[in-house]
N, C-alpha and C. Protein backbone atom coordinates (compact mmCIF):
# COMPACT_ATOMS: atom_id res chain seq x y z
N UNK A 1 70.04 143.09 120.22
CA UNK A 1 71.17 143.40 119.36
C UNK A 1 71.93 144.57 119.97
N UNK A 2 73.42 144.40 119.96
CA UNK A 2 74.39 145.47 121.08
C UNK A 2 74.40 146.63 119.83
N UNK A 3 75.06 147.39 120.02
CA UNK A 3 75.34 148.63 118.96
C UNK A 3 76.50 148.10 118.07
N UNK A 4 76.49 149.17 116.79
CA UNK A 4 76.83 148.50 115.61
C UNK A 4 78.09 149.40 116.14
N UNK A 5 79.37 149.14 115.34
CA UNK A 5 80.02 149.93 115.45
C UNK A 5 80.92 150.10 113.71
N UNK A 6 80.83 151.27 113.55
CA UNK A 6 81.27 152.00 111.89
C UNK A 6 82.88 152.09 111.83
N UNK A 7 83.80 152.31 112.85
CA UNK A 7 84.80 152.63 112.84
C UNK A 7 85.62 151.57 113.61
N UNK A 8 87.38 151.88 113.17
CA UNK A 8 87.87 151.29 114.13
C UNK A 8 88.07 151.39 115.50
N UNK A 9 87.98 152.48 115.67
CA UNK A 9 88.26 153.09 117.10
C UNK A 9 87.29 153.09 117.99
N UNK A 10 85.73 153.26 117.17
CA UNK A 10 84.55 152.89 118.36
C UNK A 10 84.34 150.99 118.40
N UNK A 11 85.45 150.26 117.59
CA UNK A 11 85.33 148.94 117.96
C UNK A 11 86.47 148.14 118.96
N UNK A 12 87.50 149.08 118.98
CA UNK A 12 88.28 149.10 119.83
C UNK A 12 87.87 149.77 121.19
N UNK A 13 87.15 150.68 121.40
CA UNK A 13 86.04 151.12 122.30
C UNK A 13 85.42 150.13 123.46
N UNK A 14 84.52 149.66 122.28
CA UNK A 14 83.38 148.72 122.49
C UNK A 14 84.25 147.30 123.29
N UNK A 15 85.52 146.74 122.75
CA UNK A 15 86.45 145.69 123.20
C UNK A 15 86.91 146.54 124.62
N UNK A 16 87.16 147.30 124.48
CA UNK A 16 87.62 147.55 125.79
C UNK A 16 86.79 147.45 127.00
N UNK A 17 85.59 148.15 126.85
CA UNK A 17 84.59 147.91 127.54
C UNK A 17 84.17 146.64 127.98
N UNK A 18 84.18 145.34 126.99
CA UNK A 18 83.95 144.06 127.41
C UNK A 18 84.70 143.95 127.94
N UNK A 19 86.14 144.02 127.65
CA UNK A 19 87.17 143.38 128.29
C UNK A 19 87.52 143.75 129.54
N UNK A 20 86.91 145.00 130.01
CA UNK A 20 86.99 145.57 131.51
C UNK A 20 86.13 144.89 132.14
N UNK A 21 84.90 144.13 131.93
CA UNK A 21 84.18 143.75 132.63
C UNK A 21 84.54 141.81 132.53
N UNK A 22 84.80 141.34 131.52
CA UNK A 22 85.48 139.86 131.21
C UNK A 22 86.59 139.96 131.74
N UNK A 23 87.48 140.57 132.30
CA UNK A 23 88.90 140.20 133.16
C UNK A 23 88.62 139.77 134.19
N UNK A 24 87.45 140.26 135.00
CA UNK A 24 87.67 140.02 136.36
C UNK A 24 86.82 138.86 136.35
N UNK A 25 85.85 138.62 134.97
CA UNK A 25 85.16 137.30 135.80
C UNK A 25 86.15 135.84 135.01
N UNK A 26 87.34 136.27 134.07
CA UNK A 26 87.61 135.31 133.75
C UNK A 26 89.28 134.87 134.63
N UNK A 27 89.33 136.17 135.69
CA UNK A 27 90.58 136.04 136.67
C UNK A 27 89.95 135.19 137.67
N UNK A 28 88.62 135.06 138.14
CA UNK A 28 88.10 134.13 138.83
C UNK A 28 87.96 132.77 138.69
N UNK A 29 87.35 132.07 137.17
CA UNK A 29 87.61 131.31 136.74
C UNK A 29 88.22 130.64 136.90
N UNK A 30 89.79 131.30 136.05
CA UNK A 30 91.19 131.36 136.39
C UNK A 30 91.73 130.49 137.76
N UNK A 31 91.16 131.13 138.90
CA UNK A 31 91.88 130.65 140.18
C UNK A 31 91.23 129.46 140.39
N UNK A 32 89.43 129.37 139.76
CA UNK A 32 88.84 127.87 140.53
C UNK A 32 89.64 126.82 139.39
N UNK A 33 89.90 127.25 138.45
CA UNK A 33 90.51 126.10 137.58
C UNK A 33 91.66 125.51 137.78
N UNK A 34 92.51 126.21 138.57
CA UNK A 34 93.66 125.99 138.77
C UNK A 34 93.46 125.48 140.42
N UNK A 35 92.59 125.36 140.98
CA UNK A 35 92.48 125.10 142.30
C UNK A 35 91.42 124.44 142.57
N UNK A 36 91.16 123.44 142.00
CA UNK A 36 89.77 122.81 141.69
C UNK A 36 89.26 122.17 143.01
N UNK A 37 90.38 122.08 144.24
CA UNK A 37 89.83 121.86 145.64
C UNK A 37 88.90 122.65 146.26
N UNK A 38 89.17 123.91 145.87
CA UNK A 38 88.39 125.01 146.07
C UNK A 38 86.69 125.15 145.75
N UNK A 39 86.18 123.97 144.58
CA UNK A 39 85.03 123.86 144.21
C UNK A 39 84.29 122.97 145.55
N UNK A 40 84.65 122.21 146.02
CA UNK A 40 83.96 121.66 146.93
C UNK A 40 83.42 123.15 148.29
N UNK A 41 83.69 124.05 148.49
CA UNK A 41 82.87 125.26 149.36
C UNK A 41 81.74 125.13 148.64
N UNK A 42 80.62 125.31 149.92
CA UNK A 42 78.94 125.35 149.37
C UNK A 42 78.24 126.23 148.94
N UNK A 43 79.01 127.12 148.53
CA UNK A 43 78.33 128.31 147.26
C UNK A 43 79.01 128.07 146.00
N UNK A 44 80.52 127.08 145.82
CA UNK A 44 81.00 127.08 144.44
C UNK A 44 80.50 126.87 143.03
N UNK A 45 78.97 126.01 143.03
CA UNK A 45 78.30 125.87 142.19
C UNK A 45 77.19 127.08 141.61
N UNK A 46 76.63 127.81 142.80
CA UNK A 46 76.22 129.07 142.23
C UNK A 46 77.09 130.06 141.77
N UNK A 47 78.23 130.42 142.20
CA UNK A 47 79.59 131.28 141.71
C UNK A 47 79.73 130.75 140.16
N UNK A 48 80.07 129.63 140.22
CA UNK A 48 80.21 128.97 138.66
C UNK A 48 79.24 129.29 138.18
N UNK A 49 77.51 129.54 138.65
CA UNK A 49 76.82 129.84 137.40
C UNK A 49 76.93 131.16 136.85
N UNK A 50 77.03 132.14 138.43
CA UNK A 50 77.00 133.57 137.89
C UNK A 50 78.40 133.88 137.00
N UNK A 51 79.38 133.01 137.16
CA UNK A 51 80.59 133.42 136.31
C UNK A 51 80.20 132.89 134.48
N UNK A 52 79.35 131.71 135.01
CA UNK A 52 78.86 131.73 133.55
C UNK A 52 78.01 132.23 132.76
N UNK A 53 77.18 132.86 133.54
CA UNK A 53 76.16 134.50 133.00
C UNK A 53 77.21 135.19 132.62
N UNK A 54 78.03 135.78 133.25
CA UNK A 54 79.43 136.64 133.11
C UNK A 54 79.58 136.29 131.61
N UNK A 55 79.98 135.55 131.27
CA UNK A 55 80.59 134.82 129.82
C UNK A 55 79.58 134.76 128.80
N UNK A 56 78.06 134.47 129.30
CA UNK A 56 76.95 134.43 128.49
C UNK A 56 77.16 136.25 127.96
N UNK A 57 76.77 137.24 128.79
CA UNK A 57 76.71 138.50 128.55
C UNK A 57 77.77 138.68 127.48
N UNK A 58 79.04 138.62 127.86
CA UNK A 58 80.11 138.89 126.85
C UNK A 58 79.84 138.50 126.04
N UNK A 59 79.91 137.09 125.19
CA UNK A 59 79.45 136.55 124.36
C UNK A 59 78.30 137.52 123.49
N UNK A 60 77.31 137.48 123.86
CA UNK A 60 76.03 138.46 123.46
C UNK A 60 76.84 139.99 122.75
N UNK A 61 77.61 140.34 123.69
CA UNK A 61 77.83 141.66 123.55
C UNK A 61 78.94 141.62 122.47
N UNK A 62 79.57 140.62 122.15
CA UNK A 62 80.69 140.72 120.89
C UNK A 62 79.59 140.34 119.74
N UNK A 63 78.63 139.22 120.06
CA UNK A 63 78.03 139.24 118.53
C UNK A 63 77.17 140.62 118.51
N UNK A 64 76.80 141.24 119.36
CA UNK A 64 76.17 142.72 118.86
C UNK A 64 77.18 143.74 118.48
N UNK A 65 78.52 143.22 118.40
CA UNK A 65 79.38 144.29 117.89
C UNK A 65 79.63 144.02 116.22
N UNK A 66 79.28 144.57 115.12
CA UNK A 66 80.12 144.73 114.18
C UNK A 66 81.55 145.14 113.90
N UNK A 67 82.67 144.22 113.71
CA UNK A 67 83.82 144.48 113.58
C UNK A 67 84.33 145.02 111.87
N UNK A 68 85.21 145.39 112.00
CA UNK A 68 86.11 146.16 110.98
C UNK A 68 86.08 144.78 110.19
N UNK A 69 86.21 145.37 108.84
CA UNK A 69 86.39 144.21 107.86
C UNK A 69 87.89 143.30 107.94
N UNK A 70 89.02 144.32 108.39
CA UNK A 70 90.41 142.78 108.71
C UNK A 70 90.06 142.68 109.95
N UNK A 71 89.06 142.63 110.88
CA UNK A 71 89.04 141.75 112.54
C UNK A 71 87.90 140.88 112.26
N UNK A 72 87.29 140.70 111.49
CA UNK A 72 86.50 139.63 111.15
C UNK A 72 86.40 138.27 111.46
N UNK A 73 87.20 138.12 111.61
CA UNK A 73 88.03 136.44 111.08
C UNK A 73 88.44 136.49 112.50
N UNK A 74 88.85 137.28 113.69
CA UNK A 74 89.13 137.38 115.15
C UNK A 74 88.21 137.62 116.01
N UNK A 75 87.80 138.43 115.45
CA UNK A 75 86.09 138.86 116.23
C UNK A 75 84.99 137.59 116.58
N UNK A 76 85.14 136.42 115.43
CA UNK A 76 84.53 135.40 115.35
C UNK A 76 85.37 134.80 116.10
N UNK A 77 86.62 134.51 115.93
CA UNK A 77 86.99 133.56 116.82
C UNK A 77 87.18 133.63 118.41
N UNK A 78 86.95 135.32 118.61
CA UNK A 78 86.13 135.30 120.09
C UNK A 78 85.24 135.33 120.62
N UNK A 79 84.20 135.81 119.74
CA UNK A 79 82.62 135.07 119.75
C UNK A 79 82.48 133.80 120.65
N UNK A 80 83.12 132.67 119.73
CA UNK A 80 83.06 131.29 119.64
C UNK A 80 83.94 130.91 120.92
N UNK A 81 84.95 131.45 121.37
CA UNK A 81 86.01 130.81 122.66
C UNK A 81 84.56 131.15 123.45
N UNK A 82 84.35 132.40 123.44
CA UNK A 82 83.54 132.90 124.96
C UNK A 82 82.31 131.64 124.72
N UNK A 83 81.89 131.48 123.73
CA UNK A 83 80.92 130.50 123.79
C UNK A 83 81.43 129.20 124.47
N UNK A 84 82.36 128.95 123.54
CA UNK A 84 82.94 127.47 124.70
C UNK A 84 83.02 127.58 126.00
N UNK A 85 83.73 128.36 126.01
CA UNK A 85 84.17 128.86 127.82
C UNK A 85 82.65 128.70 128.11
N UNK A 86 81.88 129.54 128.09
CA UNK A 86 80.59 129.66 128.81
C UNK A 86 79.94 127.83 128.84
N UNK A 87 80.02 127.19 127.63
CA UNK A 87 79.45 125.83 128.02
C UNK A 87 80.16 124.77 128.53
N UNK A 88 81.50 125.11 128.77
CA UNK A 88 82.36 124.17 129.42
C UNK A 88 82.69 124.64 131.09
N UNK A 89 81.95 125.96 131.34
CA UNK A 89 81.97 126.28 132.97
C UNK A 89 80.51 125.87 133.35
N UNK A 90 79.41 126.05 132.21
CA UNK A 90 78.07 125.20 132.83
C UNK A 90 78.72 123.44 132.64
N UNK A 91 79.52 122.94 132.00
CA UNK A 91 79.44 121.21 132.28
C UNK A 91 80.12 121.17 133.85
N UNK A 92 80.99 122.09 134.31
CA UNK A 92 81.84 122.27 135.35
C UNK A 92 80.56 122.31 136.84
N UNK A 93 79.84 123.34 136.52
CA UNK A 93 79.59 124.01 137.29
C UNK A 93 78.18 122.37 137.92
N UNK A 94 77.93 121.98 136.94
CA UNK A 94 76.66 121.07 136.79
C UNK A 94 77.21 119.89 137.60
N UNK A 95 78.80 119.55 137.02
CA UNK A 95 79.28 118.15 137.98
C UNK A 95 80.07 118.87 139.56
N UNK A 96 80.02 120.32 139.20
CA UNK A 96 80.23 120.27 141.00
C UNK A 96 78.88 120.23 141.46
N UNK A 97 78.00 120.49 141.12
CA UNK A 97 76.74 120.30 141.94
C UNK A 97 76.28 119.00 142.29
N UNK A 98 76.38 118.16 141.42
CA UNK A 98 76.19 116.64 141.56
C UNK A 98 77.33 116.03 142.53
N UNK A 99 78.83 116.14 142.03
CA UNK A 99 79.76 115.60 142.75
C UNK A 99 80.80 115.70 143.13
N UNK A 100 80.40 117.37 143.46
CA UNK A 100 81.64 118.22 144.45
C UNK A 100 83.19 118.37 143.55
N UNK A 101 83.62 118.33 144.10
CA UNK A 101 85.19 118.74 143.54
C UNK A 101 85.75 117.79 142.61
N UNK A 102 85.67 116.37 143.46
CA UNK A 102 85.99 115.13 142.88
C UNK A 102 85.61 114.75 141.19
N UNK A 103 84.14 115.39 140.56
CA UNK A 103 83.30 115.42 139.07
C UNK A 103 83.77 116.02 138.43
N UNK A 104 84.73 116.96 138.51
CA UNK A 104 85.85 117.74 137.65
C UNK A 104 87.29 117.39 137.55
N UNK A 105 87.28 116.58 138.08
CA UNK A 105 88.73 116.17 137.36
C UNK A 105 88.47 116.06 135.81
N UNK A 106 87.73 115.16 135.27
CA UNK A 106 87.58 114.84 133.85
C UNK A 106 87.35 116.02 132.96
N UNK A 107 86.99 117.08 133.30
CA UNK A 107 86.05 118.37 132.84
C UNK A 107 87.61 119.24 132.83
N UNK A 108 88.65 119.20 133.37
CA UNK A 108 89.17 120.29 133.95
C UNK A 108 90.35 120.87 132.74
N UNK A 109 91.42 119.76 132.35
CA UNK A 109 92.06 120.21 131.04
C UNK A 109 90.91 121.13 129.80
N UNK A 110 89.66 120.46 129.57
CA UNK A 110 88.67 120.91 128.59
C UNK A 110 88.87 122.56 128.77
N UNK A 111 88.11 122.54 129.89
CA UNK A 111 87.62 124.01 130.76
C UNK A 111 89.05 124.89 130.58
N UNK A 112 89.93 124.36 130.92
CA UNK A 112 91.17 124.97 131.03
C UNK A 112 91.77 125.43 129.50
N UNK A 113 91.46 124.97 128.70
CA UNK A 113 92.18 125.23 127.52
C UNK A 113 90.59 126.26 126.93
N UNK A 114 89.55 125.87 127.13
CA UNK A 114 88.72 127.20 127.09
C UNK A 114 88.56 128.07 127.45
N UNK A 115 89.20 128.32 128.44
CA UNK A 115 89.77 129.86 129.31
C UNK A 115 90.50 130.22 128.42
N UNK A 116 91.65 129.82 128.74
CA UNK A 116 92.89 130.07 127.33
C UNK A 116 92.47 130.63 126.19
N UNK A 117 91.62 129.46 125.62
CA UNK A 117 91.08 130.32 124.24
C UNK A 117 90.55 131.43 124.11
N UNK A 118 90.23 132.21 125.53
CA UNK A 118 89.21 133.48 125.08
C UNK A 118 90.59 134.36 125.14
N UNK A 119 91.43 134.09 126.22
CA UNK A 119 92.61 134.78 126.22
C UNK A 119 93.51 134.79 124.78
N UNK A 120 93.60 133.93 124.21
CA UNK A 120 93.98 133.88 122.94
C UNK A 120 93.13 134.52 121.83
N UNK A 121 92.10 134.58 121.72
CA UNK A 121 91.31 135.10 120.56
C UNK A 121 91.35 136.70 121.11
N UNK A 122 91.38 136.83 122.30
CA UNK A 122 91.45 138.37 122.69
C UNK A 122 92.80 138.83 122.26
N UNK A 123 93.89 138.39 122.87
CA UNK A 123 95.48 138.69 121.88
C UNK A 123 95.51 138.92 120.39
N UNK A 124 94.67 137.74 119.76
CA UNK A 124 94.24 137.68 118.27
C UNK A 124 94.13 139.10 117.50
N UNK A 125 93.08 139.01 118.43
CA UNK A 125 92.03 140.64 118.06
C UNK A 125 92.72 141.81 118.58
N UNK A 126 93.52 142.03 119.34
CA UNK A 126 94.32 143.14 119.79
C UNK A 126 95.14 143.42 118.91
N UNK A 127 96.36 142.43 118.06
CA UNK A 127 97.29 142.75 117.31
C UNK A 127 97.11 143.52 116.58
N UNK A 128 97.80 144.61 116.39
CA UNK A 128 97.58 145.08 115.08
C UNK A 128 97.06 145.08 113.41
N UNK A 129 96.47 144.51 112.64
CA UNK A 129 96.34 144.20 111.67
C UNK A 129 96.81 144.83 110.48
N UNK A 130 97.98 144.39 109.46
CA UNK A 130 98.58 145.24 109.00
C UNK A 130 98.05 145.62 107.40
N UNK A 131 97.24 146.89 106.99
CA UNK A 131 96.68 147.00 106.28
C UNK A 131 97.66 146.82 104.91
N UNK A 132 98.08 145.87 104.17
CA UNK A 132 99.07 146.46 102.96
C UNK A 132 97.68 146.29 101.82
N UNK A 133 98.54 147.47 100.84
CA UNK A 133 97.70 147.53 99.51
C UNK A 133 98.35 147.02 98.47
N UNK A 134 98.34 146.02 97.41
CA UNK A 134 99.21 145.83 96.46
C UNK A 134 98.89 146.93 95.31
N UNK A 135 99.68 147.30 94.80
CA UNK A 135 99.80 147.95 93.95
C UNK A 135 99.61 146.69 92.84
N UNK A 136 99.30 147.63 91.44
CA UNK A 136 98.55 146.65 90.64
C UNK A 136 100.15 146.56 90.05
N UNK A 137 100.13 144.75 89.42
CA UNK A 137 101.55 144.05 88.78
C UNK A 137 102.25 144.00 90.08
N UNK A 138 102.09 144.26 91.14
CA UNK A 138 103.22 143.74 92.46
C UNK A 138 103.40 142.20 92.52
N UNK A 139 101.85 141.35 92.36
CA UNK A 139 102.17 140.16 92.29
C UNK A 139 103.32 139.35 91.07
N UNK A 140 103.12 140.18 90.23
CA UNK A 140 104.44 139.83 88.96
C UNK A 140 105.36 139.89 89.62
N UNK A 141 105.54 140.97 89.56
CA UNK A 141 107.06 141.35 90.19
C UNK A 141 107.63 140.71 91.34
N UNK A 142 106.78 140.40 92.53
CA UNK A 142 106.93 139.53 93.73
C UNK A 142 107.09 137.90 93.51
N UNK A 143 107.06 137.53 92.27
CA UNK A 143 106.75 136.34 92.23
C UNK A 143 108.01 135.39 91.11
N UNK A 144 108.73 136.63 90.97
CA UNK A 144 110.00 136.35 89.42
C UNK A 144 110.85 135.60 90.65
N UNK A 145 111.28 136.11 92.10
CA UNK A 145 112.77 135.70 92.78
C UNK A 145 112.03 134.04 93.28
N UNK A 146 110.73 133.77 93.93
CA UNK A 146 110.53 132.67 94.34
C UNK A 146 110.67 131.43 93.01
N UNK A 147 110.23 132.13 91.51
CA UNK A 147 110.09 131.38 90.52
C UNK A 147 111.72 130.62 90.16
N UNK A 148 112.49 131.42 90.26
CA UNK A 148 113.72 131.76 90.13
C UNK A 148 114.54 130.58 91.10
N UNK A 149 114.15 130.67 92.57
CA UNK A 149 114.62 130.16 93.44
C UNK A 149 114.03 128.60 93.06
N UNK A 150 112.85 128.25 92.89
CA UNK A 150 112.27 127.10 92.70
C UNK A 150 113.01 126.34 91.60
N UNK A 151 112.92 127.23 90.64
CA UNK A 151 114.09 126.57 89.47
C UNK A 151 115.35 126.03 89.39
N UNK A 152 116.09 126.93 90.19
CA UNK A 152 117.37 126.25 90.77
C UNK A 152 117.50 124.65 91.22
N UNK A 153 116.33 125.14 92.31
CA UNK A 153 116.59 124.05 93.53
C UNK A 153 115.51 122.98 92.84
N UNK A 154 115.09 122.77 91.71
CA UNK A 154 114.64 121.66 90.87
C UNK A 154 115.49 121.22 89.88
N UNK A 155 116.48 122.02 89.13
CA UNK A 155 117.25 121.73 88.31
C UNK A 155 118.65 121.25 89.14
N UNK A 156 119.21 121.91 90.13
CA UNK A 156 120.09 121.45 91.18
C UNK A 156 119.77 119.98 91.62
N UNK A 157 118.72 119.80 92.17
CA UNK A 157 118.65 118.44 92.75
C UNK A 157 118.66 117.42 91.75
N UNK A 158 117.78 117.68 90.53
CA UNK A 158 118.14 116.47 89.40
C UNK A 158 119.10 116.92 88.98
N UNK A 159 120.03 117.40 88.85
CA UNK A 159 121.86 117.51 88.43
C UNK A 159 122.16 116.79 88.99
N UNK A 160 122.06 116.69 90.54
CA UNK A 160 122.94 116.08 91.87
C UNK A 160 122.72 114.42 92.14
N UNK A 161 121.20 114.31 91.59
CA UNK A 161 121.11 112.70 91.43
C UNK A 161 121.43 112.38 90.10
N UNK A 162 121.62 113.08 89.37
CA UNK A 162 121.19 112.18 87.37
C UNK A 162 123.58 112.68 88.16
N UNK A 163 124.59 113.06 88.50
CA UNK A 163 125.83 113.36 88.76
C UNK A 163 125.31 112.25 89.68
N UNK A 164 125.38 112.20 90.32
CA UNK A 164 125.95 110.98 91.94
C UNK A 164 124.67 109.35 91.26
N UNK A 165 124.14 109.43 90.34
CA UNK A 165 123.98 107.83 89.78
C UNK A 165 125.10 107.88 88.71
N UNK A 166 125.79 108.50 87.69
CA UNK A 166 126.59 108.41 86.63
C UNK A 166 127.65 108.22 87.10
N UNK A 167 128.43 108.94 88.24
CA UNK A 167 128.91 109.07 89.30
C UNK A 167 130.08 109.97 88.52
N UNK A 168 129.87 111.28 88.25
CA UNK A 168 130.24 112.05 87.44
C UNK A 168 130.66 113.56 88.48
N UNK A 169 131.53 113.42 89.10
CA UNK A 169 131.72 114.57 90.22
C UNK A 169 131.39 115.91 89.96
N UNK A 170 131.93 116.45 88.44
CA UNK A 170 131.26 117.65 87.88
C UNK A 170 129.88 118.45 87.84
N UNK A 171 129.24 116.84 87.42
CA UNK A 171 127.98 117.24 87.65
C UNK A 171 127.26 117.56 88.72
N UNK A 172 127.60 116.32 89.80
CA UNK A 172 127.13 116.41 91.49
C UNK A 172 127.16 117.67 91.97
N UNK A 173 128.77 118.43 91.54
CA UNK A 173 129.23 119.94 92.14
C UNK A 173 127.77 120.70 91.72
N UNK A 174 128.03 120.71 90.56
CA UNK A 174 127.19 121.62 90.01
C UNK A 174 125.36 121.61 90.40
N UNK A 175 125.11 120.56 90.45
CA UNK A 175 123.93 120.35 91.21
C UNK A 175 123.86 120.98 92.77
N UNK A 176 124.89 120.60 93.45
CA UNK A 176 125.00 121.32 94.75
C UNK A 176 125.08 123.05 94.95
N UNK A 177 125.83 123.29 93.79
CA UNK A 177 125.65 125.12 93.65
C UNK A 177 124.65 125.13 93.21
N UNK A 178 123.78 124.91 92.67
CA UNK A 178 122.60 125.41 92.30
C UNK A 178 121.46 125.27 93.27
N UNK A 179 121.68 124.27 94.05
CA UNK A 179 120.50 124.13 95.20
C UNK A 179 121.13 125.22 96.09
N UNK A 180 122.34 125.81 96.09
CA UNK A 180 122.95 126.71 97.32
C UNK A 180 122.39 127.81 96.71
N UNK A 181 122.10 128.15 95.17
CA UNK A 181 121.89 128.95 95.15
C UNK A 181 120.81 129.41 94.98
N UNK A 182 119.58 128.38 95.24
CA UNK A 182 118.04 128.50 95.52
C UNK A 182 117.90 129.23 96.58
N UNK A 183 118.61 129.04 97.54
CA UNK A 183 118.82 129.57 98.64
C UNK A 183 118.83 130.87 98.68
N UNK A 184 119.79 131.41 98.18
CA UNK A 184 120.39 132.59 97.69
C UNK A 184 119.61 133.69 97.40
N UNK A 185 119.33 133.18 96.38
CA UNK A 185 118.47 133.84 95.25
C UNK A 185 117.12 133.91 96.21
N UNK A 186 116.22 133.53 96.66
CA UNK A 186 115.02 134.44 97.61
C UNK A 186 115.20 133.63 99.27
N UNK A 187 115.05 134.74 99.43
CA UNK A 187 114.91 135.15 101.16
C UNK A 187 113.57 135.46 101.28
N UNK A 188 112.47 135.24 102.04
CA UNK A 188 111.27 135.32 102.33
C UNK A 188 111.57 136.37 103.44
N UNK A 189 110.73 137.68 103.32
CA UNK A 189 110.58 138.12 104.66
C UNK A 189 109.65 137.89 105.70
């Protein structure tokens, strides 16, 4: 079990530290994936394993990290990439050993979008997370302009059909301002 970490800043710490040591083995990766001719050299299958120890370790070392209660939900979902990654460079690493360069074609989009994913769950987890607090009754109050807007644009649209079947132009209008003014009336930020 890796060390726990209490704060945000010794978990931002702790990420950095992986991530200094996961760049360089996932910039390697990186180049055999994109250059999959390159797997046929007669050490490429041991390289692939030690790059997948590389990924095993990381892996290990994020589930021994305790994350902050809002990186939770990111922390896991880089857990889980590095896990893929790690078992989709052993299916890689297993059919270059059997059948050279040529056994990865089929393997290679997979592998490739599991690289990605660790790169993505790492972006995930970097963003900022934006702490808001509601104040108590905010949800009332936040919730009168969407109610408001919904109403319109339900009473507007049956104006605009119960006007355009009667075929009553007044009404149609009036159905049409009122859906304009669903609009209007809330803006989502």
């Amino acid at each position: 079990m890796g060390p726990k970490t209490g704060s945000d800043e010794r978990y931002s710490v702790a990420l950095g530290d992986l991530w200094s040591g996961l760049s360089r083995t996932l910039a390697r990766l990186d180049v055999a994936a994109a250059e999959p001719e390159r797997l046929d050299d007669i050490d490429a299958s041991t390289s692939l394993r030690r790059l997948q120890y590389g990924l095993h370790l990381a892996a290990e070392h994020v589930y021994g990290l305790e994350p902050p209660i809002a990186s939770a939900s990111a922390h896991a979902e880089l857990a889980d990439a590095l896990t893929c990654a790690r078992d989709a460079t052993a299916e890689v690493a297993e059919a270059v050993s059997i059948w050279g360069a040529d056994g990865v074609e089929a393997l290679l989009h997979e592998w490739r979008g599991s690289l990605f994913r660790v790169r993505l769950a790492r972006m995930r987890l970097a963003a900022p997370v934006a702490a808001t607090v509601l104040e108590e009754g905010q949800f009332e109050r936040d919730l009168g302009w969407p109610l408001v807007a919904f109403t319109l644009a339900l009473a507007g649209a049956l104006t605009f059909v119960a006007g355009a079947t009667l075929q009553l132009w007044p009404l149609w209008v009036a159905g049409l301002v009122a859906v304009c003014g669903s609009v209007i009336a809330y803006r989502p930020s």
